[in-house]
PDB file of N, CA and C in Angstrom:
ATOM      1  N   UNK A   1      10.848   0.774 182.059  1.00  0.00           N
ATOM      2  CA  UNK A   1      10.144   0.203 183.176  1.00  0.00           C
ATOM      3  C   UNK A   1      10.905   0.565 184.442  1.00  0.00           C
ATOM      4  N   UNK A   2      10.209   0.511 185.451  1.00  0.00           N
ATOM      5  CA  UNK A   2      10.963   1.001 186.666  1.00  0.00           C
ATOM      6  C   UNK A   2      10.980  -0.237 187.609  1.00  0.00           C
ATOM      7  N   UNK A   3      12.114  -0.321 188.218  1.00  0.00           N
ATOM      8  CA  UNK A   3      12.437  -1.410 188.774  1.00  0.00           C
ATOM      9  C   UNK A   3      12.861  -1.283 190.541  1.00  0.00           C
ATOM     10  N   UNK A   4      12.081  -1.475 191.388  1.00  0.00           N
ATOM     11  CA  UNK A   4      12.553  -1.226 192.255  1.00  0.00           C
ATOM     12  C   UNK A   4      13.168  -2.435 193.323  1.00  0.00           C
ATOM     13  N   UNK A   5      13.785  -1.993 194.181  1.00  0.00           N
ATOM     14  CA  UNK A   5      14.673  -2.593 195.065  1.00  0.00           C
ATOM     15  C   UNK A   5      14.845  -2.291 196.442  1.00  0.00           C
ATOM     16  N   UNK A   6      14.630  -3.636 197.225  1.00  0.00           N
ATOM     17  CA  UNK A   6      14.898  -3.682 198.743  1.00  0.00           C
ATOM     18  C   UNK A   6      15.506  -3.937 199.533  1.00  0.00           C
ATOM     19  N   UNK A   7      15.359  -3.533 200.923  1.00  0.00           N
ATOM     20  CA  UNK A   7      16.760  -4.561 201.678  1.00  0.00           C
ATOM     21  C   UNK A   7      18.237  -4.084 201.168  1.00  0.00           C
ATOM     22  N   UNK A   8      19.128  -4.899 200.943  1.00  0.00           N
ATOM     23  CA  UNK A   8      20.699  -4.892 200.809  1.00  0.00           C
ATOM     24  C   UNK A   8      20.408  -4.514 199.278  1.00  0.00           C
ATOM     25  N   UNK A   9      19.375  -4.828 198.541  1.00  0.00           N
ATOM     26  CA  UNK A   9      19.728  -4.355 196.871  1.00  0.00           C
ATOM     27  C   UNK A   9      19.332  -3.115 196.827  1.00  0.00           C
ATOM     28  N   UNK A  10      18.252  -2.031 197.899  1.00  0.00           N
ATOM     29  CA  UNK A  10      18.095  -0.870 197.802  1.00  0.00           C
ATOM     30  C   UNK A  10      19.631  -0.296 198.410  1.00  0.00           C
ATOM     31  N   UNK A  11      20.109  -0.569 199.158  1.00  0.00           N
ATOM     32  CA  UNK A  11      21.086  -0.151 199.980  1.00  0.00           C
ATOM     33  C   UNK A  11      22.318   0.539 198.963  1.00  0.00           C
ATOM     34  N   UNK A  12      22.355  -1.101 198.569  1.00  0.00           N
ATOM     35  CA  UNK A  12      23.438  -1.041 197.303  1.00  0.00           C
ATOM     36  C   UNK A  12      23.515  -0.297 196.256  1.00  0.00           C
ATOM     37  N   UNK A  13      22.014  -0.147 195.101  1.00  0.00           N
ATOM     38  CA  UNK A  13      21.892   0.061 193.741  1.00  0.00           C
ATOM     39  C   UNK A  13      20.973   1.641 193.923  1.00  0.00           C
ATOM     40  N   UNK A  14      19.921   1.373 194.841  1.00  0.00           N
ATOM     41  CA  UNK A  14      19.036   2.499 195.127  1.00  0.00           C
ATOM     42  C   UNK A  14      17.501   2.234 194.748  1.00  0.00           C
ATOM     43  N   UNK A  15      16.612   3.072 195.489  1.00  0.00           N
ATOM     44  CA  UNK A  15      15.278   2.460 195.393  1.00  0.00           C
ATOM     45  C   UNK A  15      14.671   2.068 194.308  1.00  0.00           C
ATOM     46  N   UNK A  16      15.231   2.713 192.693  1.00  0.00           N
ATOM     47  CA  UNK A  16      14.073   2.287 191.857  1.00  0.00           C
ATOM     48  C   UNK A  16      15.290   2.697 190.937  1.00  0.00           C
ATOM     49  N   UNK A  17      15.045   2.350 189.708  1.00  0.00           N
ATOM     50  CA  UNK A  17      15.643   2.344 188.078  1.00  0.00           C
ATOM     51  C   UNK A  17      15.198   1.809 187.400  1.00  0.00           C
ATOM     52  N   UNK A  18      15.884   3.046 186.096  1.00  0.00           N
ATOM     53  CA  UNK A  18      14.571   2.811 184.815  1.00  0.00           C
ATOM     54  C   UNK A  18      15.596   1.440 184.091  1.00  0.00           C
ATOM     55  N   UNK A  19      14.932   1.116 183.730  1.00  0.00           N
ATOM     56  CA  UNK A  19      15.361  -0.242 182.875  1.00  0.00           C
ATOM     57  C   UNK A  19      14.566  -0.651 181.348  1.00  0.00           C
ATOM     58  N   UNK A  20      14.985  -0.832 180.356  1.00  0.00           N
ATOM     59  CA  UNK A  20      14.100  -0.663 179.203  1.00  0.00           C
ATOM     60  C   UNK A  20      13.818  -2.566 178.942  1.00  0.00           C
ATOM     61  N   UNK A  21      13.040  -2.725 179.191  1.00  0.00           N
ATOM     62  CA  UNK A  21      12.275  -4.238 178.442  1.00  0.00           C
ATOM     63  C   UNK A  21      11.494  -4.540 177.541  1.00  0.00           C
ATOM     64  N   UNK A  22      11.757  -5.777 177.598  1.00  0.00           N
ATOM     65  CA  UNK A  22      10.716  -6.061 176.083  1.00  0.00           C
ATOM     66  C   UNK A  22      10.052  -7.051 176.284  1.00  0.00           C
ATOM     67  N   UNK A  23       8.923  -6.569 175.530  1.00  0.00           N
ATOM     68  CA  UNK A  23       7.599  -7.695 176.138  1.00  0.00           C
ATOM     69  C   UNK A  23       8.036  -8.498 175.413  1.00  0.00           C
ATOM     70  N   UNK A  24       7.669  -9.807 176.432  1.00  0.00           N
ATOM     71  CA  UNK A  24       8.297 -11.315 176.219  1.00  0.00           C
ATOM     72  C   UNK A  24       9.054 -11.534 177.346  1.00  0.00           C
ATOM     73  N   UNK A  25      10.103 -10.508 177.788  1.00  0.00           N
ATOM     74  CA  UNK A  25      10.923 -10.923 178.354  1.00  0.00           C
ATOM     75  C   UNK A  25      10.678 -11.951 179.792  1.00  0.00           C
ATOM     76  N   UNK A  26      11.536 -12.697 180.073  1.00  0.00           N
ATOM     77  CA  UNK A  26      11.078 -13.877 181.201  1.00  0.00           C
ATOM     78  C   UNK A  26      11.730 -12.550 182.603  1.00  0.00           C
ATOM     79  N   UNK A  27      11.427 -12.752 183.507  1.00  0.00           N
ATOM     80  CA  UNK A  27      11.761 -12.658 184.469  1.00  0.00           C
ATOM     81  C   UNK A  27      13.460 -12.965 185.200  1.00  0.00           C
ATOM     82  N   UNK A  28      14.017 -14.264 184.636  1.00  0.00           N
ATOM     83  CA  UNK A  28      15.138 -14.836 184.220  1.00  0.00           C
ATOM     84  C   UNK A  28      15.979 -14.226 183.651  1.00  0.00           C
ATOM     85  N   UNK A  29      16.010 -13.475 182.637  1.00  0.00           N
ATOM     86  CA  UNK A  29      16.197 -12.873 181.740  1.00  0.00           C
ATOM     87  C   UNK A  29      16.930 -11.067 182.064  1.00  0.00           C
ATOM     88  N   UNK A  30      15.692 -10.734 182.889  1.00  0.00           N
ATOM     89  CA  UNK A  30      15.718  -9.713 183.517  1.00  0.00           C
ATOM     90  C   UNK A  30      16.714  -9.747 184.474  1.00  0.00           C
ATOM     91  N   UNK A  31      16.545 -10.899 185.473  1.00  0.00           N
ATOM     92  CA  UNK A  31      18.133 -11.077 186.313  1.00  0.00           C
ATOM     93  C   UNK A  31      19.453 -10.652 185.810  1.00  0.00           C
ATOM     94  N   UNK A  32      19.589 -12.012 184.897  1.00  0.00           N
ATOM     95  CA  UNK A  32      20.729 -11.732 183.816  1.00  0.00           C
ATOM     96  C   UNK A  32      21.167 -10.456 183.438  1.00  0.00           C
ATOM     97  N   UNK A  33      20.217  -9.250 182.822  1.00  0.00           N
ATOM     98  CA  UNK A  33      20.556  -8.002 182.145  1.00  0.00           C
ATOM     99  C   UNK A  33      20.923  -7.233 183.479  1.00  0.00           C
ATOM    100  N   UNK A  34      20.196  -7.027 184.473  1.00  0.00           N
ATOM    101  CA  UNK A  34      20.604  -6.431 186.106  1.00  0.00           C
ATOM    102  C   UNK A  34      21.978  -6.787 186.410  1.00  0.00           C
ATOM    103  N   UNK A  35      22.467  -8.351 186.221  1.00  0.00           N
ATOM    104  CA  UNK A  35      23.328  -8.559 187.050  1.00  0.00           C
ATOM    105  C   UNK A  35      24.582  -8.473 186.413  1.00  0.00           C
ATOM    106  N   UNK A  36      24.396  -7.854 184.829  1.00  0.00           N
ATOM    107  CA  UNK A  36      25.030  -7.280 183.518  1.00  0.00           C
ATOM    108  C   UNK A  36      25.247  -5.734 184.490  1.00  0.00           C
ATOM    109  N   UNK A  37      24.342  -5.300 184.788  1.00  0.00           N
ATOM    110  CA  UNK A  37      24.123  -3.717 184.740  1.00  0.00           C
ATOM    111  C   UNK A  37      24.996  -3.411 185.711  1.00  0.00           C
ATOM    112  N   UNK A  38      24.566  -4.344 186.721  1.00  0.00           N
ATOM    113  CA  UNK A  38      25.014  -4.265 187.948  1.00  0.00           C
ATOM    114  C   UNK A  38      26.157  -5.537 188.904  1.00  0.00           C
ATOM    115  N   UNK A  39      27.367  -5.247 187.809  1.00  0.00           N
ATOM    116  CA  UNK A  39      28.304  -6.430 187.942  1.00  0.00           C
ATOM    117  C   UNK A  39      28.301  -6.617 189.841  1.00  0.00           C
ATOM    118  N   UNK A  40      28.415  -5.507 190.524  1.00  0.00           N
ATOM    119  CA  UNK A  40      29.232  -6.111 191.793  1.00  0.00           C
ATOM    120  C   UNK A  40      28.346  -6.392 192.730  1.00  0.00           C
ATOM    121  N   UNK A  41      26.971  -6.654 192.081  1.00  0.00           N
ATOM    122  CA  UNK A  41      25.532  -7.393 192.774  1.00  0.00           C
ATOM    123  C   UNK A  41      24.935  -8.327 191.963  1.00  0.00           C
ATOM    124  N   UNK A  42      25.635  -8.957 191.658  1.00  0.00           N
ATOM    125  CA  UNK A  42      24.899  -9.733 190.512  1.00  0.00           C
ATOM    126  C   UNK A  42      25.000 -11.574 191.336  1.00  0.00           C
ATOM    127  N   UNK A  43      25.886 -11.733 192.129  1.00  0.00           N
ATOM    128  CA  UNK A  43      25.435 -12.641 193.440  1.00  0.00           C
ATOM    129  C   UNK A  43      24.208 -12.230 193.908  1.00  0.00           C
ATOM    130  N   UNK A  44      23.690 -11.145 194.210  1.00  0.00           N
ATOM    131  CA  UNK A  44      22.229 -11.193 194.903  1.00  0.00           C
ATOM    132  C   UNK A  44      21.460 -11.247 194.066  1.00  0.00           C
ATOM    133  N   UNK A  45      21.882 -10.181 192.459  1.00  0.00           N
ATOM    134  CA  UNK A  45      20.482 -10.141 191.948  1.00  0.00           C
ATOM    135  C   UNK A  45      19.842 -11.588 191.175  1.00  0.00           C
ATOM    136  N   UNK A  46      21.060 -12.549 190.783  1.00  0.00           N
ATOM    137  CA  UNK A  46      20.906 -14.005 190.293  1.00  0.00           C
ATOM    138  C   UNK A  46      20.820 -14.578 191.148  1.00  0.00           C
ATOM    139  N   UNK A  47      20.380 -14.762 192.887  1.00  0.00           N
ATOM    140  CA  UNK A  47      20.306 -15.775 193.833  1.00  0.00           C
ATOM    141  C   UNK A  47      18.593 -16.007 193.540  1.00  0.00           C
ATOM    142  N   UNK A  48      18.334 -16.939 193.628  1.00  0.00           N
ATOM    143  CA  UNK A  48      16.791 -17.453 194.018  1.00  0.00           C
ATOM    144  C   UNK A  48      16.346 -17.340 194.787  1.00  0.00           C
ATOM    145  N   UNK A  49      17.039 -16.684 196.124  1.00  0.00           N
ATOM    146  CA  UNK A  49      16.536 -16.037 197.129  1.00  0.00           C
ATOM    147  C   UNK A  49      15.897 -14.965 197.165  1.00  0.00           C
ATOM    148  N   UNK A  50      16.239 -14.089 196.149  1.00  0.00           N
ATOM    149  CA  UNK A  50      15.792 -12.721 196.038  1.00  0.00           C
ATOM    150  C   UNK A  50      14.672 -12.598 195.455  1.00  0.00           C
ATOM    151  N   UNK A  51      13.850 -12.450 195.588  1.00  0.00           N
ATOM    152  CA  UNK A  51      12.391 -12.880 194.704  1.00  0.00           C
ATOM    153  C   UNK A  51      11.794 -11.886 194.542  1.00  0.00           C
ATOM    154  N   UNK A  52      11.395 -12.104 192.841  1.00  0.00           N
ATOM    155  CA  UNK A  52      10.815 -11.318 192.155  1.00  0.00           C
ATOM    156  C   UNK A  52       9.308 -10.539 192.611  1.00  0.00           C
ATOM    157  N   UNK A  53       8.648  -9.578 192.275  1.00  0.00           N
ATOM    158  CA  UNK A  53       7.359  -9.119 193.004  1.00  0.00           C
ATOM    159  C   UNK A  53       6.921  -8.617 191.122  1.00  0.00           C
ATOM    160  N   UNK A  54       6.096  -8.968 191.178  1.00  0.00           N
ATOM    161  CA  UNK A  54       5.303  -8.120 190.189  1.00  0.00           C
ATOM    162  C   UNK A  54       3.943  -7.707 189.892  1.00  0.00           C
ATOM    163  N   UNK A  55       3.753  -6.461 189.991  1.00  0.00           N
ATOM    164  CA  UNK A  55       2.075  -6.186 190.804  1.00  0.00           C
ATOM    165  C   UNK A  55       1.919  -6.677 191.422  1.00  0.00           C
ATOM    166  N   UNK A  56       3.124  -6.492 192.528  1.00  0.00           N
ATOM    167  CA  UNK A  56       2.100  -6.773 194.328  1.00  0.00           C
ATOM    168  C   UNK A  56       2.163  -8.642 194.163  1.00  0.00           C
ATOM    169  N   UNK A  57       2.850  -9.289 193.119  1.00  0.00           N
ATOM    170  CA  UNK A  57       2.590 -10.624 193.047  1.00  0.00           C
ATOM    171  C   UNK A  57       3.666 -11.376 193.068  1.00  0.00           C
ATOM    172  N   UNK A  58       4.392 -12.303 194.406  1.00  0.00           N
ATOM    173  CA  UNK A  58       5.563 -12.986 194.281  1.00  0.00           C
ATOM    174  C   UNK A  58       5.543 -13.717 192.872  1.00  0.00           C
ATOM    175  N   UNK A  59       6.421 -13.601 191.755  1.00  0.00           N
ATOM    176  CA  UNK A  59       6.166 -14.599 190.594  1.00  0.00           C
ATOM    177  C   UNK A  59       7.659 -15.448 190.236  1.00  0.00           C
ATOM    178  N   UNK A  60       7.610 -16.444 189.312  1.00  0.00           N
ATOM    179  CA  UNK A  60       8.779 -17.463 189.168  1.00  0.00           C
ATOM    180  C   UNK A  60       9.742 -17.079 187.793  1.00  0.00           C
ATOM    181  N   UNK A  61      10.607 -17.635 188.181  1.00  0.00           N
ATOM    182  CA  UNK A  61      11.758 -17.291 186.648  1.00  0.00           C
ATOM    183  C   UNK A  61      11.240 -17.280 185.746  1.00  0.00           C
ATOM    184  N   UNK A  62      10.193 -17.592 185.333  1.00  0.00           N
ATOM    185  CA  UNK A  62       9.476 -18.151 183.941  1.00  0.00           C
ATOM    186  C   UNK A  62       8.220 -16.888 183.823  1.00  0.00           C
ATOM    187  N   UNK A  63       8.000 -15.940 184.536  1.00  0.00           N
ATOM    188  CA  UNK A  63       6.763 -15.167 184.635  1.00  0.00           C
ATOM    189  C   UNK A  63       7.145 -14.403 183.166  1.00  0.00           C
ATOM    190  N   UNK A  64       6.532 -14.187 182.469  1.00  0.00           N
ATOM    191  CA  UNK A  64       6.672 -13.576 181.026  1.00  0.00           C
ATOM    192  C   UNK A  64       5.893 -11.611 181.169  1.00  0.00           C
ATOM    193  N   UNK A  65       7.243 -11.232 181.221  1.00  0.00           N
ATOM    194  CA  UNK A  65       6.818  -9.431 181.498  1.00  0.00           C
ATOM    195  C   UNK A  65       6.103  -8.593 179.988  1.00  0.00           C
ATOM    196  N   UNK A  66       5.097  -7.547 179.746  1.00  0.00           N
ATOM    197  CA  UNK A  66       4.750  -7.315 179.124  1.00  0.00           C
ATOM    198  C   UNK A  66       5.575  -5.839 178.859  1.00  0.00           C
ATOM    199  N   UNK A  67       5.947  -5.600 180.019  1.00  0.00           N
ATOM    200  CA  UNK A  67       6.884  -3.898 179.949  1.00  0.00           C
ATOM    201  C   UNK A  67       6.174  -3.056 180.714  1.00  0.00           C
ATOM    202  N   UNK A  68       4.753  -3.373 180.912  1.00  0.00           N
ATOM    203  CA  UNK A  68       3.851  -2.459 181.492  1.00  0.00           C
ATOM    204  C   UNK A  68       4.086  -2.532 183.191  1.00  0.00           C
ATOM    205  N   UNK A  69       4.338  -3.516 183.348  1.00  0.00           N
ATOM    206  CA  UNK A  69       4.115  -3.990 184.640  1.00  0.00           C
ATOM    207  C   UNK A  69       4.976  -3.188 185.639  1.00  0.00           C
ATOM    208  N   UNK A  70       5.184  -3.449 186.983  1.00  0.00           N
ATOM    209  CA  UNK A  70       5.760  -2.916 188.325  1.00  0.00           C
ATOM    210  C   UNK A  70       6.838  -4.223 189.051  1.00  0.00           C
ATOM    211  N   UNK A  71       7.964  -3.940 188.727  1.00  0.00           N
ATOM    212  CA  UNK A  71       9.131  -4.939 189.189  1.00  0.00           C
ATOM    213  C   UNK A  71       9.797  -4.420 190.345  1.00  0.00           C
ATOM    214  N   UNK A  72       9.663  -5.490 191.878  1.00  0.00           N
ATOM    215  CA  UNK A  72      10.583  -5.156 192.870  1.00  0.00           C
ATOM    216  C   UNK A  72      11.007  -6.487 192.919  1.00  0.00           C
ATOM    217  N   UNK A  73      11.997  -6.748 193.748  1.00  0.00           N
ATOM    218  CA  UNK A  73      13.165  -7.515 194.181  1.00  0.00           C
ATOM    219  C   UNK A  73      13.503  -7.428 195.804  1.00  0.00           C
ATOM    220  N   UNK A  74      13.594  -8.443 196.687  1.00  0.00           N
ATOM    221  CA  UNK A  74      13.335  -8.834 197.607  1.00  0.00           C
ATOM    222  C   UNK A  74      14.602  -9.466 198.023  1.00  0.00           C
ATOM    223  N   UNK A  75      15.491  -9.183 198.596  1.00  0.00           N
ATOM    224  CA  UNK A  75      16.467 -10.256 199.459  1.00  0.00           C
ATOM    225  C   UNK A  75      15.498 -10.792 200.526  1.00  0.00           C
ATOM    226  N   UNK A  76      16.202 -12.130 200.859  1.00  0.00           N
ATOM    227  CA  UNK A  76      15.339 -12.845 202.209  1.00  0.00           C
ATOM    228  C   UNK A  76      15.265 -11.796 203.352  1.00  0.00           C
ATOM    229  N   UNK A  77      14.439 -11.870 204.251  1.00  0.00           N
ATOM    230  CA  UNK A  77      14.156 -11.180 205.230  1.00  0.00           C
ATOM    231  C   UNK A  77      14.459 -12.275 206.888  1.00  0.00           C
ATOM    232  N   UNK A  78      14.957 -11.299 207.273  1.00  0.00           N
ATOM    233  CA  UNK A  78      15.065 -11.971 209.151  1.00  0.00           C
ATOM    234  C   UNK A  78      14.794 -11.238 209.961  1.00  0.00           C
ATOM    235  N   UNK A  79      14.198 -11.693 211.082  1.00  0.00           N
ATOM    236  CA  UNK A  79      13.648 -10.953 212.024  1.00  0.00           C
ATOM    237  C   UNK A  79      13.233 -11.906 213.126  1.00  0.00           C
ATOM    238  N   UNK A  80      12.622 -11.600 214.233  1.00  0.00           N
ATOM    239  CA  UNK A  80      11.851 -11.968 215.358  1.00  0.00           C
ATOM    240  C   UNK A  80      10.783 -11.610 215.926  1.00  0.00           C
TER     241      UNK A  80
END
């Protein structure tokens, strides 16, 4: 599955990576293995700030992935 990333986590890790999942997996879950993958971001990628997108759809720790789907990641945004 390809996983992409914005803000300070594109900056950091880079726009997109393949990542292998398994249907079932929670969303939660997915944090966890990222912030495995990716020890010296794993403060952003486990904050609750950073919010999940899947198909175009903000979803919650609990969203249950099939593998098929489209995963980005969101740090908070600021602006004026």
């Amino acid at each position: 599955m390809k996983i992409g990333f914005f803000g300070r986590l594109r900056d950091a890790i880079g726009d997109v990576q393949d990542h292998d999942v398994s249907e079932g997996m929670l969303i939660s879950q997915l944090r966890r293995q990222l912030a495995e993958r990716f020890p010296d971001h794993s403060g952003d990628l486990l904050s609750h700030r950073v919010r999940a997108c899947v198909d175009d759809e903000i979803v919650g720790e609990d969203f249950i992935l099939t593998g098929r789907e489209s995963v980005e990641f969101f740090p908070p945004l600021s602006g004026g």
